[in-house]
C-alpha atoms as a PDB file:
ATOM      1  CA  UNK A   1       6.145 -21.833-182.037  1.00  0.00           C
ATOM      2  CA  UNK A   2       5.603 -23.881-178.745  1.00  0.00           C
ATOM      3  CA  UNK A   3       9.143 -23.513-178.229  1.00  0.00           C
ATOM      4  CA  UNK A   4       9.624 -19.733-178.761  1.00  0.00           C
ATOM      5  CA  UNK A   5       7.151 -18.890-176.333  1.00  0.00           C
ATOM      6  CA  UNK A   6       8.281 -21.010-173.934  1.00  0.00           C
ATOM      7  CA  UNK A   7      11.676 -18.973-174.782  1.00  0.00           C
ATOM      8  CA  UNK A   8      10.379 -15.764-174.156  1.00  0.00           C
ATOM      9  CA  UNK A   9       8.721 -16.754-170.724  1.00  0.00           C
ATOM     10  CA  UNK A  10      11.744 -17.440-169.851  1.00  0.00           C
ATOM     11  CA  UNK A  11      13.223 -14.711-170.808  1.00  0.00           C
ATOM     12  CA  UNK A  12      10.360 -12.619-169.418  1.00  0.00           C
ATOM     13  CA  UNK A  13      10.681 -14.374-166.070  1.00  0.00           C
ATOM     14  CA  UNK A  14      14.474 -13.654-165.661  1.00  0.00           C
ATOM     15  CA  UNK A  15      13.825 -10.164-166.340  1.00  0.00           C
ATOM     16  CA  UNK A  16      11.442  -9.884-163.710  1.00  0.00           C
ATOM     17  CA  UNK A  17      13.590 -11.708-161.483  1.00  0.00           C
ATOM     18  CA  UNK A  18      16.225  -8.946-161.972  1.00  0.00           C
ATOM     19  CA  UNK A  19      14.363  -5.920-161.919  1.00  0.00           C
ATOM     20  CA  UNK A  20      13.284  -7.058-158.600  1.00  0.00           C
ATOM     21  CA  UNK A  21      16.609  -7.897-157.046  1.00  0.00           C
ATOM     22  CA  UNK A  22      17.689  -4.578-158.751  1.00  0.00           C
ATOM     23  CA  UNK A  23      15.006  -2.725-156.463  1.00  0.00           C
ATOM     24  CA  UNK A  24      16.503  -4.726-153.663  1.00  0.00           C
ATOM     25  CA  UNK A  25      20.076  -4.276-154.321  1.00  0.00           C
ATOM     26  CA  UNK A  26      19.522  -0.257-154.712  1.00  0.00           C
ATOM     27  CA  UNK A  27      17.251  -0.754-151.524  1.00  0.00           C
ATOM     28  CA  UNK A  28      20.539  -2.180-149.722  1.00  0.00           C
ATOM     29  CA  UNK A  29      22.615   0.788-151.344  1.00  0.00           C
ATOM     30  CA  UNK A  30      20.493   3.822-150.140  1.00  0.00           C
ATOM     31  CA  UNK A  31      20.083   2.200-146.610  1.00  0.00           C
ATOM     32  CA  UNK A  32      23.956   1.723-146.151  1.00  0.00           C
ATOM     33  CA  UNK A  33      24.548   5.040-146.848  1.00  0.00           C
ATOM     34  CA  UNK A  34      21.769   6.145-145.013  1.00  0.00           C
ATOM     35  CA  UNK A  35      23.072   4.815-141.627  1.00  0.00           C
ATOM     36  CA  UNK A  36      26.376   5.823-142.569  1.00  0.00           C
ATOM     37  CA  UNK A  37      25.624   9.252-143.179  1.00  0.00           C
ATOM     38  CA  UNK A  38      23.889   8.996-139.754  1.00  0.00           C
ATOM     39  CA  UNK A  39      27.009   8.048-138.531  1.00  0.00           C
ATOM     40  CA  UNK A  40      29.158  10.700-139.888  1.00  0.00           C
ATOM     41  CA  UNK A  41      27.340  13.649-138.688  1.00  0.00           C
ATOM     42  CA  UNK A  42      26.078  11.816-134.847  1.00  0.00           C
ATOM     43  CA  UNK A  43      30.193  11.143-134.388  1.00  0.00           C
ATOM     44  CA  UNK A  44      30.324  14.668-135.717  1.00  0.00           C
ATOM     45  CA  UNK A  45      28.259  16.643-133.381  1.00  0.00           C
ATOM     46  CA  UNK A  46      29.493  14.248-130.304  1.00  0.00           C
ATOM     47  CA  UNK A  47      33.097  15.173-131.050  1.00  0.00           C
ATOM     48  CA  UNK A  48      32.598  18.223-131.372  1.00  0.00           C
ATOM     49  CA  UNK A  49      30.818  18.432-127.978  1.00  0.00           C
ATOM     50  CA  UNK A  50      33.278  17.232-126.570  1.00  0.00           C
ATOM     51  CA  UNK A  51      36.189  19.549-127.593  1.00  0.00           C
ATOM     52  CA  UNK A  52      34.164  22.815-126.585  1.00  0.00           C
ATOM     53  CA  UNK A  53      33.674  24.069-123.021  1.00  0.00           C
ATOM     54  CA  UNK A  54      31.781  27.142-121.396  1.00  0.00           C
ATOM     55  CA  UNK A  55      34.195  26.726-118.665  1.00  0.00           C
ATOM     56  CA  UNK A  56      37.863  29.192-119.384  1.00  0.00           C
ATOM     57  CA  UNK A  57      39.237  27.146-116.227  1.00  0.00           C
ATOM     58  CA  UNK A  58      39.107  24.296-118.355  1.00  0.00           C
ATOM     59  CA  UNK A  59      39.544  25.558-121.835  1.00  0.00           C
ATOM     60  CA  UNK A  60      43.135  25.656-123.272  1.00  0.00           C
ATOM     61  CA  UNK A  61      41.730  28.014-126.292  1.00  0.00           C
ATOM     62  CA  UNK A  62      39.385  30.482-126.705  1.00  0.00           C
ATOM     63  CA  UNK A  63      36.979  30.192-129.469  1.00  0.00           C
ATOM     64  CA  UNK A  64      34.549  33.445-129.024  1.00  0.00           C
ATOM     65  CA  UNK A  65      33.447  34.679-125.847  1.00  0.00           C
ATOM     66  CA  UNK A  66      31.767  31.920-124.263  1.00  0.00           C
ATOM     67  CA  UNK A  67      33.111  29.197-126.103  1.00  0.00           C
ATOM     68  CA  UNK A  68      36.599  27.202-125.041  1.00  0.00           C
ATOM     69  CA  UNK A  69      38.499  24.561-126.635  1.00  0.00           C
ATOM     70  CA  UNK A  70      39.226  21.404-123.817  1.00  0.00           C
ATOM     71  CA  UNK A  71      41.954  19.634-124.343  1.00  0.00           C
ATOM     72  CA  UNK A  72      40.611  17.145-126.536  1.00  0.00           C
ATOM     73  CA  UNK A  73      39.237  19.692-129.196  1.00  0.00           C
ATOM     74  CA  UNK A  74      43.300  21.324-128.366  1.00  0.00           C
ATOM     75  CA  UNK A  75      44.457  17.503-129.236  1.00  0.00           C
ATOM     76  CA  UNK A  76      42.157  17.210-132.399  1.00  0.00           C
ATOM     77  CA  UNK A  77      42.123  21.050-134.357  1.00  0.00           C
ATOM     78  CA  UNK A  78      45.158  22.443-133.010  1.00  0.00           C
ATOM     79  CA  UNK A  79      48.109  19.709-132.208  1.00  0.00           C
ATOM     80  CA  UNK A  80      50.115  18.108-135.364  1.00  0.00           C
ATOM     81  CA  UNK A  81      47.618  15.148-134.927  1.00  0.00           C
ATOM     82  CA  UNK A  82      45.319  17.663-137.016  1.00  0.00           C
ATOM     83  CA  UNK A  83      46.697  16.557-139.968  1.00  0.00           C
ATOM     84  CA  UNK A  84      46.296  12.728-139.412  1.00  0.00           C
ATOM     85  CA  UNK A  85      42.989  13.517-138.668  1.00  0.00           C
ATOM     86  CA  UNK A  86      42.462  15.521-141.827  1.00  0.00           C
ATOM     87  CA  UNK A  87      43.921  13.073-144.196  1.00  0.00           C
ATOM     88  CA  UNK A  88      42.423   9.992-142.730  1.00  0.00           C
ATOM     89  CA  UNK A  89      39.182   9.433-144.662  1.00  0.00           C
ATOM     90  CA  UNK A  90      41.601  10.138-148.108  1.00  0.00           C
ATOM     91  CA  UNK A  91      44.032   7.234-147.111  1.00  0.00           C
ATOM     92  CA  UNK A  92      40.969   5.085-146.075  1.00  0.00           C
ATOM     93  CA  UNK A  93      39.261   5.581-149.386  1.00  0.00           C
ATOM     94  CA  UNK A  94      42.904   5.148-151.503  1.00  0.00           C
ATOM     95  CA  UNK A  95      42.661   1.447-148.810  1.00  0.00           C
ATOM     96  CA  UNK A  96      39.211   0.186-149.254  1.00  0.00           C
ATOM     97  CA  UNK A  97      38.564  -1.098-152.510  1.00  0.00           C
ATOM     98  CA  UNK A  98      41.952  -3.684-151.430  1.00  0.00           C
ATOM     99  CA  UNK A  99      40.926  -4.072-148.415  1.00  0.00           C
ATOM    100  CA  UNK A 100      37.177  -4.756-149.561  1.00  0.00           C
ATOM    101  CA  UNK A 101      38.706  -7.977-151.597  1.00  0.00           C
ATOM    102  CA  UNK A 102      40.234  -9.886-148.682  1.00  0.00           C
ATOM    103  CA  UNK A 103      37.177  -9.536-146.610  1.00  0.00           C
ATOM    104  CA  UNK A 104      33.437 -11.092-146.292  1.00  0.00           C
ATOM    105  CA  UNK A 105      30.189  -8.809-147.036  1.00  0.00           C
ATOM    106  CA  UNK A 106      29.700  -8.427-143.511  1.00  0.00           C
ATOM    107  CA  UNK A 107      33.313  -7.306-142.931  1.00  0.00           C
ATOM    108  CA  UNK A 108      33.271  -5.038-145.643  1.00  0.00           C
ATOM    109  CA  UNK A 109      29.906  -3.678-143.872  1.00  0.00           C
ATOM    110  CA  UNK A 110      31.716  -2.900-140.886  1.00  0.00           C
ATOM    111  CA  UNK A 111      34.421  -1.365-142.134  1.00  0.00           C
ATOM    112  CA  UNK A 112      32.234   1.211-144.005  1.00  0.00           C
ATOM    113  CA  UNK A 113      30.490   2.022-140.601  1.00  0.00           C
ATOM    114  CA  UNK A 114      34.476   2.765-139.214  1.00  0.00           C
ATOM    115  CA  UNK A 115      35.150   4.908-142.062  1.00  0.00           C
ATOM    116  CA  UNK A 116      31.852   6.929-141.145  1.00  0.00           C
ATOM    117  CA  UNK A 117      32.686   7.644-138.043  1.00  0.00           C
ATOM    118  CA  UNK A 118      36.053   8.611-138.794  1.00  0.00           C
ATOM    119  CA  UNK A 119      34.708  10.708-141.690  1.00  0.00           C
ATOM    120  CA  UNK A 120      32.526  12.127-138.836  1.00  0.00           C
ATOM    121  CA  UNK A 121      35.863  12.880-136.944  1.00  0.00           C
ATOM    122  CA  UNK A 122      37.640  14.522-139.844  1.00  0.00           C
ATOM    123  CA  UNK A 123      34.222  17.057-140.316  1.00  0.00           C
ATOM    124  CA  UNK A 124      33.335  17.812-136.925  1.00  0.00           C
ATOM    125  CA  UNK A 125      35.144  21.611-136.983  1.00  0.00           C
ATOM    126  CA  UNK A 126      31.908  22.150-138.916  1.00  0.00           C
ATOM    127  CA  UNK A 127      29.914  22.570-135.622  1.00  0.00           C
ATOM    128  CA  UNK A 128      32.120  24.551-134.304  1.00  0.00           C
ATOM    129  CA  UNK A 129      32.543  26.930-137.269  1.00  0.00           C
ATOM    130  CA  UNK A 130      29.147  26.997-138.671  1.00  0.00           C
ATOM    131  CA  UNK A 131      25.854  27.492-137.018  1.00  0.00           C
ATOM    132  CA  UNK A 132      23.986  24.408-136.240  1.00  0.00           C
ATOM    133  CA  UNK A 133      20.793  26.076-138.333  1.00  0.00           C
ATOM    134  CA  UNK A 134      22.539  26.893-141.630  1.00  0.00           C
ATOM    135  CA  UNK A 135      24.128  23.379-140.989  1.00  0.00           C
ATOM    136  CA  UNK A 136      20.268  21.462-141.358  1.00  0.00           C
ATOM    137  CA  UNK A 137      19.680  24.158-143.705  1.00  0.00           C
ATOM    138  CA  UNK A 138      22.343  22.551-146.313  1.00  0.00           C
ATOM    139  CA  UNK A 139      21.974  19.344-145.366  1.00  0.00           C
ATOM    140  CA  UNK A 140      18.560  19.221-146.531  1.00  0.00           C
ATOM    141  CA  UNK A 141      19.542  21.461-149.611  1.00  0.00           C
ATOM    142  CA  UNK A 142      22.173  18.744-150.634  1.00  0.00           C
ATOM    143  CA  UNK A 143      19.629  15.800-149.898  1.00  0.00           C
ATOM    144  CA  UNK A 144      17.467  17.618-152.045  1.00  0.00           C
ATOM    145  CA  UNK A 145      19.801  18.131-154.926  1.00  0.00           C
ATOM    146  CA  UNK A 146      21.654  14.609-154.487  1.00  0.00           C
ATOM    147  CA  UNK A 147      17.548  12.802-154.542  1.00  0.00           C
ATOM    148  CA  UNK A 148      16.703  14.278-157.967  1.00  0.00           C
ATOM    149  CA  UNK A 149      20.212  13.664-158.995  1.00  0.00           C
ATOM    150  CA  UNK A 150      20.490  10.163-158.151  1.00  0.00           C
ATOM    151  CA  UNK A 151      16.983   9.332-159.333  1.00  0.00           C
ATOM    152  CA  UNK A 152      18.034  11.040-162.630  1.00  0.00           C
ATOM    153  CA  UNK A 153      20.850   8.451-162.935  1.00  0.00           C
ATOM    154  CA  UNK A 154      18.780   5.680-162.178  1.00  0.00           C
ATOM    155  CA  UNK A 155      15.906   6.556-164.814  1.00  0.00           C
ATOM    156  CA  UNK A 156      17.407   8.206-167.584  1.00  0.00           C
ATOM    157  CA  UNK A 157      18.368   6.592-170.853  1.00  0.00           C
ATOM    158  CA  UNK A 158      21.497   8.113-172.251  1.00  0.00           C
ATOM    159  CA  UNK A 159      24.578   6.476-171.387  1.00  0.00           C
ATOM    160  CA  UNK A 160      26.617   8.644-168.973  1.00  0.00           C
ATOM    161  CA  UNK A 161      29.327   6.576-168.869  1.00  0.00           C
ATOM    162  CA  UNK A 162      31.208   8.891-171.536  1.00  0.00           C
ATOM    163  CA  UNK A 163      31.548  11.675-168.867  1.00  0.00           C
ATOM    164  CA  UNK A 164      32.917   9.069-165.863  1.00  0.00           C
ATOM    165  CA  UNK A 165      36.423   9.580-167.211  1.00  0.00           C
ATOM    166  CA  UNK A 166      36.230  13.614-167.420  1.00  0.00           C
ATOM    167  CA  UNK A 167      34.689  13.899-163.802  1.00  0.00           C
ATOM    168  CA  UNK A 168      37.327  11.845-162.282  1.00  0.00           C
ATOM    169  CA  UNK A 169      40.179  13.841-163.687  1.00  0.00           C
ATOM    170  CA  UNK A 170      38.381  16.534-162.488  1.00  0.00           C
ATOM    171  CA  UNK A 171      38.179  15.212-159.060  1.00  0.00           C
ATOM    172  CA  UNK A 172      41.839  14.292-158.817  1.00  0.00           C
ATOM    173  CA  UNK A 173      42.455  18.215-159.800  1.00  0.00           C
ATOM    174  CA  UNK A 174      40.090  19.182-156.960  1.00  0.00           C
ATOM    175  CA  UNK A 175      42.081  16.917-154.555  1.00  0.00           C
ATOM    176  CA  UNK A 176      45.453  18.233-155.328  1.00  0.00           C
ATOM    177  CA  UNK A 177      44.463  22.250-155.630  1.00  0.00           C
ATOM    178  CA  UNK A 178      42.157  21.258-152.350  1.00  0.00           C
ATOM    179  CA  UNK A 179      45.954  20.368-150.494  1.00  0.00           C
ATOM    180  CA  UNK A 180      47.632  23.386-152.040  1.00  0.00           C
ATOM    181  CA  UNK A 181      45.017  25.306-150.853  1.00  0.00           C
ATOM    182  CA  UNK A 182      45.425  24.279-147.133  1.00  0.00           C
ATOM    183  CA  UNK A 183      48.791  25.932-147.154  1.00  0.00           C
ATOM    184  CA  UNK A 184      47.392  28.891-149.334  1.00  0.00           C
ATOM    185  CA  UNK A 185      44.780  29.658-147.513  1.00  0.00           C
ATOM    186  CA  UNK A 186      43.472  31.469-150.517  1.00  0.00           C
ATOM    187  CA  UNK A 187      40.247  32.501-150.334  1.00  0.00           C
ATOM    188  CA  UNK A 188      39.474  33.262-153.691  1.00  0.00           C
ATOM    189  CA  UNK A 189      40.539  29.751-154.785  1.00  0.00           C
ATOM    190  CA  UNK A 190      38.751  27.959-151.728  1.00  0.00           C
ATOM    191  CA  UNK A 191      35.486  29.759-153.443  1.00  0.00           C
ATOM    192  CA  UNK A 192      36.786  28.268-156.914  1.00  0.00           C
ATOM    193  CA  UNK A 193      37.197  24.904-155.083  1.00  0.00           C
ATOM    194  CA  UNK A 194      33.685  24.943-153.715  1.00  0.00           C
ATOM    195  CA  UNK A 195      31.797  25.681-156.582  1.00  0.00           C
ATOM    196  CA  UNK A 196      34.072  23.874-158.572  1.00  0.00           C
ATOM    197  CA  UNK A 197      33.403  20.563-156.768  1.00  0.00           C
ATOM    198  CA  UNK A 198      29.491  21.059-156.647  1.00  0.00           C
ATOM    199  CA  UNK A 199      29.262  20.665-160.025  1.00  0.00           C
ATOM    200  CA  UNK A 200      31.746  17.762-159.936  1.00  0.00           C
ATOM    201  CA  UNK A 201      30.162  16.029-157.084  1.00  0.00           C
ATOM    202  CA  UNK A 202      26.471  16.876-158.781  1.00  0.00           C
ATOM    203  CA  UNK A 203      27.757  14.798-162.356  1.00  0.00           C
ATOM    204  CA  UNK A 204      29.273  11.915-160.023  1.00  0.00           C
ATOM    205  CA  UNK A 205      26.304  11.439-157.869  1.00  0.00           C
ATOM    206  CA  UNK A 206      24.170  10.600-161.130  1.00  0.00           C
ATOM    207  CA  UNK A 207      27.093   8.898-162.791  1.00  0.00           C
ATOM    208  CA  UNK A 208      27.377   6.617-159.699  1.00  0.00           C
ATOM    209  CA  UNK A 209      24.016   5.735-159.503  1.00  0.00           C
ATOM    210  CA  UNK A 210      23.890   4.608-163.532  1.00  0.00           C
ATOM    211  CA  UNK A 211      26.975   2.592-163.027  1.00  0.00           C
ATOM    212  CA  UNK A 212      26.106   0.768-160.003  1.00  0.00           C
ATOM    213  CA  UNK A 213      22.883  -0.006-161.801  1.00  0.00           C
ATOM    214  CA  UNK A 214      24.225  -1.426-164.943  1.00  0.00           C
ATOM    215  CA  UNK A 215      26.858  -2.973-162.617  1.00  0.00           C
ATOM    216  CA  UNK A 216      23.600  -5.294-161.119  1.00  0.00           C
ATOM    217  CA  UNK A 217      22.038  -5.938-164.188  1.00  0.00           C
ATOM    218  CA  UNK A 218      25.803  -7.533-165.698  1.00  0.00           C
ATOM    219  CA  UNK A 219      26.897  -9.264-163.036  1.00  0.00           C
ATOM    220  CA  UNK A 220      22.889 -10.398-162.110  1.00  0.00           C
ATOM    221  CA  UNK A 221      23.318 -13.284-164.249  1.00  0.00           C
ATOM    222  CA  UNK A 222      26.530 -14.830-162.720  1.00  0.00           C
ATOM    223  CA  UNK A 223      24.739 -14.926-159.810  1.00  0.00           C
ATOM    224  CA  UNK A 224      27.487 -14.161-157.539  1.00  0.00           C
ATOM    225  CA  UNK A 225      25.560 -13.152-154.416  1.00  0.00           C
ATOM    226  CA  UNK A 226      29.303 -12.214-152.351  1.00  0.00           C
ATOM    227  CA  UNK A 227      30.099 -10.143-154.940  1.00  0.00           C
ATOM    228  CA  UNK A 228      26.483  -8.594-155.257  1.00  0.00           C
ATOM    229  CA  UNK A 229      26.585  -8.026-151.168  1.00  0.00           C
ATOM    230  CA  UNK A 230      29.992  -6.154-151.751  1.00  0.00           C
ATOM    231  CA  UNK A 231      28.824  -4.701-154.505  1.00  0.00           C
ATOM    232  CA  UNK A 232      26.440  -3.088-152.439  1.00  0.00           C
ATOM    233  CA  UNK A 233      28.480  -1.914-149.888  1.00  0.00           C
ATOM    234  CA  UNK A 234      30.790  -0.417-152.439  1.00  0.00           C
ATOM    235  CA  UNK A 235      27.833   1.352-154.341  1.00  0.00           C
ATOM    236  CA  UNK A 236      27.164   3.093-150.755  1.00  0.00           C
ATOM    237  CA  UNK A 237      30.486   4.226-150.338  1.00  0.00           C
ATOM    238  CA  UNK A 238      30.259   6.266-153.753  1.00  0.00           C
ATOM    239  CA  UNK A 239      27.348   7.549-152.967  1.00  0.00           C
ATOM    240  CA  UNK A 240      27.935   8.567-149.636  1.00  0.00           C
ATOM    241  CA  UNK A 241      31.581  10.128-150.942  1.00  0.00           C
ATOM    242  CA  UNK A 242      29.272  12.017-153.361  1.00  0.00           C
ATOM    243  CA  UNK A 243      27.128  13.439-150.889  1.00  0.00           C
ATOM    244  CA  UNK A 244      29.655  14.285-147.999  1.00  0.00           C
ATOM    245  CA  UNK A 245      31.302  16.126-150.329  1.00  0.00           C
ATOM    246  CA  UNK A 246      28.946  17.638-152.050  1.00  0.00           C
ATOM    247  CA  UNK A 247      27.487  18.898-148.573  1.00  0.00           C
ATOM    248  CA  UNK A 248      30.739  20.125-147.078  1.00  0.00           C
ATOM    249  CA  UNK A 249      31.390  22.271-150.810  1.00  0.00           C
ATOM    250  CA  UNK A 250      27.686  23.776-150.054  1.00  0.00           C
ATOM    251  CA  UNK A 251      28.395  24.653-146.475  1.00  0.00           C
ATOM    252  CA  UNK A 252      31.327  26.308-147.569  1.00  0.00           C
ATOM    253  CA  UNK A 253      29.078  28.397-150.119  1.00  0.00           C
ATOM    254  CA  UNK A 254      26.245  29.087-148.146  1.00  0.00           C
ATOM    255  CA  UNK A 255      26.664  27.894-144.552  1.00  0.00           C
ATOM    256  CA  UNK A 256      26.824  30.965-142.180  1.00  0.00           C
ATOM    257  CA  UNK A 257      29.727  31.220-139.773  1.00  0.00           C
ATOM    258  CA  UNK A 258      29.844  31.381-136.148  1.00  0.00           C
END
């Protein structure tokens, strides 16, 4: 009897031990993406700065009455270099995860915070396109929606790992019709994309959250602390993926144009 209690101490004491360095570990995830989504929209707006002028004299395109492009925001939005820009965060993403297993947690830290600011890069037409009001607007509608969806994947008790498969098949559909599209330029199907992938991006963000969870708890025992700093690094990209995109499909929905 001595023994089984002295079992179940045990037992009890390793659970504690990973529910706390579970807190910790999510902790680390929420504050990476945090400062990367701080990132993405400060390289954003600063870009985006940049490539606008009040001054014709300087501007090399007109972009309403007052507003000119310089010839940076001609060199960005309107040049052939448009499309590197474009496509950059998707061939970073495709990279990571390789690139991730050759490098330290530190490294793999970094190179998050230089896909931000490239994501920030690839978005920043947004502040030229949208007004900077119905821009905070969404943002806070998507942190909103991506809290209570996140927190639902970390609390709830029904496996949601059944639905992983569907929603990435769904996403790689939303990738390829989201290409066709550019050289559409189909309205009706852009509308079909957005709402499309805010429901997509919506399942994800509390699919992400119960899989890098359960991902903790498994590999928690090994004890692998590189892994569990990469880990954490990785669990911020998804999640900041999930809410990028999930912002940029709301802006597109209710964001009000310039």
């Amino acid at each position: 009897m001595a023994e089984f209690d002295t079992v179940r101490a045990g037992v009890g004491a390793r659970a504690a031990e990973i529910d706390e360095g579970l807190r910790a570990h999510m902790n680390k995830v929420y504050g990476t993406m945090s400062v990367g989504t701080f990132i993405t929209f400060l390289a954003a707006w600063a870009i985006a700065g940049l490539a606008v002028t009040s001054d014709p004299s300087a501007g090399v395109a007109q972009l309403s009455q007052d507003k000119y492009l310089t010839s940076l925001g001609s060199a960005i939005y309107l040049s052939p270099l448009k499309w590197v820009i474009m496509f950059a965060p998707l061939a970073f993403v495709f990279g990571f995860g390789a690139a991730a297993n050759r490098m330290s947690a530190a490294g793999v830290q970094l190179l998050f915070y230089v896909f931000a600011t490239v994501m920030g890069l690839s978005i920043s037409s947004i502040f030229l396109v949208f007004t900077g009001e119905s821009i905070v607007q969404v943002f806070l509608v998507t942190s909103i929606a991506f809290a209570g969806l996140s927190l639902y994947g970390y609390t709830t008790k029904k496996d949601l790992s059944g639905m992983g498969t569907f929603l990435i098949m769904g996403l790689i559909g939303l990738i390829v019709a989201s290409i066709v599209n550019i050289f559409l330029a189909s309205s009706a199907m852009a509308f079909a994309i957005s709402v499309i992938g805010v429901l997509i991006f919506a399942g994800l963000t509390a699919y992400d959250t119960q899989r890098i969870k359960n991902d903790y708890v498994q590999m928690a025992m090994a004890g692998d602390q590189e892994w569990l700093g990469k880990a954490a690094i990785m669990g911020a990209l998804s999640l900041y993926l999930d809410f990028i995109n999930m912002f940029m499909m709301l802006l597109s929905l209710l964001g009000n144009r310039e």
